[in-house]
C-alpha atoms as a PDB file:
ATOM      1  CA  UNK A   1      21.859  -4.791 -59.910  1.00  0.00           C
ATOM      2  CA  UNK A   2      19.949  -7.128 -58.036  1.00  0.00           C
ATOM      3  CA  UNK A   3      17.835  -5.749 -54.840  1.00  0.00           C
ATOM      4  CA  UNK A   4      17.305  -7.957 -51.901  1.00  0.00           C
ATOM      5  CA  UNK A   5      13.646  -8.450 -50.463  1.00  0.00           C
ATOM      6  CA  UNK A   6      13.932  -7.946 -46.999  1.00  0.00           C
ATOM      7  CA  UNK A   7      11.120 -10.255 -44.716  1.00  0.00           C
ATOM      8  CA  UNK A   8       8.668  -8.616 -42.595  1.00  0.00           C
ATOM      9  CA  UNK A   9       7.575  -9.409 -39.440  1.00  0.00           C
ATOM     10  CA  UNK A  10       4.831  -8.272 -37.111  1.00  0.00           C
ATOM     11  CA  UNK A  11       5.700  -8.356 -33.477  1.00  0.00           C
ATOM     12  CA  UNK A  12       3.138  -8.220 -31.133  1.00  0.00           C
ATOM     13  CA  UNK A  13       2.755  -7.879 -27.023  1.00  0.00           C
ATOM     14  CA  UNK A  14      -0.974  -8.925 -25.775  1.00  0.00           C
ATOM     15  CA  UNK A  15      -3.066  -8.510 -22.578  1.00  0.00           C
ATOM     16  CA  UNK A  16      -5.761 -10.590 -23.036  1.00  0.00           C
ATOM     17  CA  UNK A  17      -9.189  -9.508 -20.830  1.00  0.00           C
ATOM     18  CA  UNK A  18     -11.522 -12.538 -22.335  1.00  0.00           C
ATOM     19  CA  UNK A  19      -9.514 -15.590 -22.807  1.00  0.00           C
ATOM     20  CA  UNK A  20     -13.074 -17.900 -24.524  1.00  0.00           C
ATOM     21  CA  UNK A  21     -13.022 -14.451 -26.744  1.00  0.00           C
ATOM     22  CA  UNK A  22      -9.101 -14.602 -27.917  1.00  0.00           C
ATOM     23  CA  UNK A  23      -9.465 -17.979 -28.985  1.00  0.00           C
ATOM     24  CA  UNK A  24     -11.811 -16.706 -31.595  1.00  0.00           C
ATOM     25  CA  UNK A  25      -9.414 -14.354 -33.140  1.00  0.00           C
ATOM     26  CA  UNK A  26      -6.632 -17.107 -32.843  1.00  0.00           C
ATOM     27  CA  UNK A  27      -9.048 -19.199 -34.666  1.00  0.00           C
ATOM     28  CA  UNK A  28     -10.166 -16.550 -37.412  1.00  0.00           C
ATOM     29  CA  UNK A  29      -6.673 -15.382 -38.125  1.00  0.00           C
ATOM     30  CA  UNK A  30      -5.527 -18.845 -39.751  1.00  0.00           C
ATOM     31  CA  UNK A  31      -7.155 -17.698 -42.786  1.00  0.00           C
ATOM     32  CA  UNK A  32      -5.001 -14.741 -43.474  1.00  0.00           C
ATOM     33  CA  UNK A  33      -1.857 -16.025 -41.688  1.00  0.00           C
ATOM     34  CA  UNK A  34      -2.235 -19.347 -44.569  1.00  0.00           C
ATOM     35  CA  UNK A  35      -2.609 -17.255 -47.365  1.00  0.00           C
ATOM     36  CA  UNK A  36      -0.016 -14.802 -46.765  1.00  0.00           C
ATOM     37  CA  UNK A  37       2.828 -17.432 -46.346  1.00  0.00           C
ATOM     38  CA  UNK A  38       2.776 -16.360 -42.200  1.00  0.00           C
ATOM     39  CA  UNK A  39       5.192 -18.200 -40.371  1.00  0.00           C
ATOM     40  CA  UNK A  40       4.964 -18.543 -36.811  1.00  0.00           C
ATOM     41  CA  UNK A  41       8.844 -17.460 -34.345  1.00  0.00           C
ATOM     42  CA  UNK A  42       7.333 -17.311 -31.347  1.00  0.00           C
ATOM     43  CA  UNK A  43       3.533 -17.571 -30.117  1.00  0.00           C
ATOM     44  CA  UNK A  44       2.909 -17.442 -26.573  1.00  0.00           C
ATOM     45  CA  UNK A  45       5.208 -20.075 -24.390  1.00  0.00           C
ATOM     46  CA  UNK A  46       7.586 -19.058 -21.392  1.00  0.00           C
ATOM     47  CA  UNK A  47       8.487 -15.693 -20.984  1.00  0.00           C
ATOM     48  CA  UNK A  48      10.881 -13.337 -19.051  1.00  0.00           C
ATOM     49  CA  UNK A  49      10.105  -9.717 -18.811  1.00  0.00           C
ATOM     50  CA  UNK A  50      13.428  -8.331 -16.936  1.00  0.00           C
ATOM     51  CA  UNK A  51      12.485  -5.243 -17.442  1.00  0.00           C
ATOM     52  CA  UNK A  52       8.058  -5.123 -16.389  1.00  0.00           C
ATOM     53  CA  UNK A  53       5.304  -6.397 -17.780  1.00  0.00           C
ATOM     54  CA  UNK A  54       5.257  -6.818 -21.413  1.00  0.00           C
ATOM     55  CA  UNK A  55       1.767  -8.449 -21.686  1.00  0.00           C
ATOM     56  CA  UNK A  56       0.192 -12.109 -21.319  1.00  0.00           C
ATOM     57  CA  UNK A  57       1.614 -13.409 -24.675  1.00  0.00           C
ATOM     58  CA  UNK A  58       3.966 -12.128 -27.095  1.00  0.00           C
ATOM     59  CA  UNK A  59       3.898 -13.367 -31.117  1.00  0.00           C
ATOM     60  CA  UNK A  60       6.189 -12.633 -33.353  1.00  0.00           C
ATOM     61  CA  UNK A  61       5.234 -13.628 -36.834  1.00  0.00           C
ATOM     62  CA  UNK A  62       7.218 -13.365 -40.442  1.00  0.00           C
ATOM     63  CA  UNK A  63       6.926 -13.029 -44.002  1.00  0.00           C
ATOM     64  CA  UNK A  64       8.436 -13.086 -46.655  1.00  0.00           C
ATOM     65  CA  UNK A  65       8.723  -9.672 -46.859  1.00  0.00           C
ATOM     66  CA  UNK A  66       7.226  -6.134 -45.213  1.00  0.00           C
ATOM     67  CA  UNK A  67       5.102  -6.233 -48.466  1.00  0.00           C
ATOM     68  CA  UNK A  68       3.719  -9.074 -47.985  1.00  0.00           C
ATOM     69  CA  UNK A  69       3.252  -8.380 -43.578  1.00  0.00           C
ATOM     70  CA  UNK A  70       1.658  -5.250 -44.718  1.00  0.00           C
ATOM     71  CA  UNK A  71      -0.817  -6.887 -47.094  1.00  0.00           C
ATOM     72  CA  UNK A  72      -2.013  -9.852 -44.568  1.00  0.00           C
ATOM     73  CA  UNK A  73      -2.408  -6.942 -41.794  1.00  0.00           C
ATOM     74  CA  UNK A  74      -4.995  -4.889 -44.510  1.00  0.00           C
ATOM     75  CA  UNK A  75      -6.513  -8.244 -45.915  1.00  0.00           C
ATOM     76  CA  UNK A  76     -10.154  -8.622 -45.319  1.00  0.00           C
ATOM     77  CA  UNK A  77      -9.409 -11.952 -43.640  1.00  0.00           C
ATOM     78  CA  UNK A  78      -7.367 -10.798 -41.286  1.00  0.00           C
ATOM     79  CA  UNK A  79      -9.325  -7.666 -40.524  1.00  0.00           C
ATOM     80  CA  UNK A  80     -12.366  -9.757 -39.407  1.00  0.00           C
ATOM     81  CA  UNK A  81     -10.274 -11.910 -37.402  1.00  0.00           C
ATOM     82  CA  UNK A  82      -8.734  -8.387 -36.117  1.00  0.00           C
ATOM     83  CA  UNK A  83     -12.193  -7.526 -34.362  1.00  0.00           C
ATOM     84  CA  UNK A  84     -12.080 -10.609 -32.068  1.00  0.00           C
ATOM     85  CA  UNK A  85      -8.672  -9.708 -30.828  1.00  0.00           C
ATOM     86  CA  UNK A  86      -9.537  -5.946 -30.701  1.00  0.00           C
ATOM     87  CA  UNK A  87     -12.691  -6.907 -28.539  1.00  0.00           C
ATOM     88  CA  UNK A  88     -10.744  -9.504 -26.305  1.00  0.00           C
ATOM     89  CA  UNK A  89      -7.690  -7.723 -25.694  1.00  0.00           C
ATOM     90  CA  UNK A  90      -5.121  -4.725 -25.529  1.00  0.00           C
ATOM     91  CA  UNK A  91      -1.684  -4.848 -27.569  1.00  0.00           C
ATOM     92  CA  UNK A  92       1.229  -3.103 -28.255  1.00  0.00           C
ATOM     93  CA  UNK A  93       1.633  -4.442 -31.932  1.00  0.00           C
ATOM     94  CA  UNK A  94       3.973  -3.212 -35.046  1.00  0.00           C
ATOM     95  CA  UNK A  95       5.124  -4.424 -38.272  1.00  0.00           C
ATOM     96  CA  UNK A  96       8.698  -4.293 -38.726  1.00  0.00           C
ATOM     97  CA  UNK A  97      11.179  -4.763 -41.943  1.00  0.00           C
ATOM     98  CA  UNK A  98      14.313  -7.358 -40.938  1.00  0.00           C
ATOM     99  CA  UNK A  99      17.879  -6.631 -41.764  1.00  0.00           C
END
């Protein structure tokens, strides 16, 4: 009986306050999103929001599985890129398992 690994993906609506301060976290997070295999499906670019405002930029980033999103969201390289974006801006933000 074979199981199948589902990917993971963390999906992620941002208001940014300091834009000079959310490059930083952009530029810290490369770390973590390289070692953790993160690929990115959408990162900023045209948006719609039919419904209201659903931040400045949306990201939505996957892995190879909701192990492995888990594990770069908890990494110590991510978590020090985490404070720039934490101290730059406001997010709605989860990590999801696909289908």
């Amino acid at each position: 009986m074979s199981t199948t690994i589902r990917k993971g993906y963390w999906i992620a609506m941002v208001d940014i306050a300091d834009p000079e301060g959310y490059k930083k976290y952009i530029d810290a997070n490369a770390k973590a999103f390289e070692k953790y295999g993160a690929r990115f499906l959408a990162r900023g670019g045209q948006h719609t929001d039919p419904e209201g405002p659903a931040g400045d930029r949306q990201v939505i980033v996957e892995f190879s599985s909701y192990e492995q999103a888990l594990a770069c969201y908890h990494s110590p390289e991510y978590q020090e890129a985490l404070a720039f974006r934490l101290a730059n801006s406001t997010a709605r933000f989860t990590i999801i398992e696909g289908v």
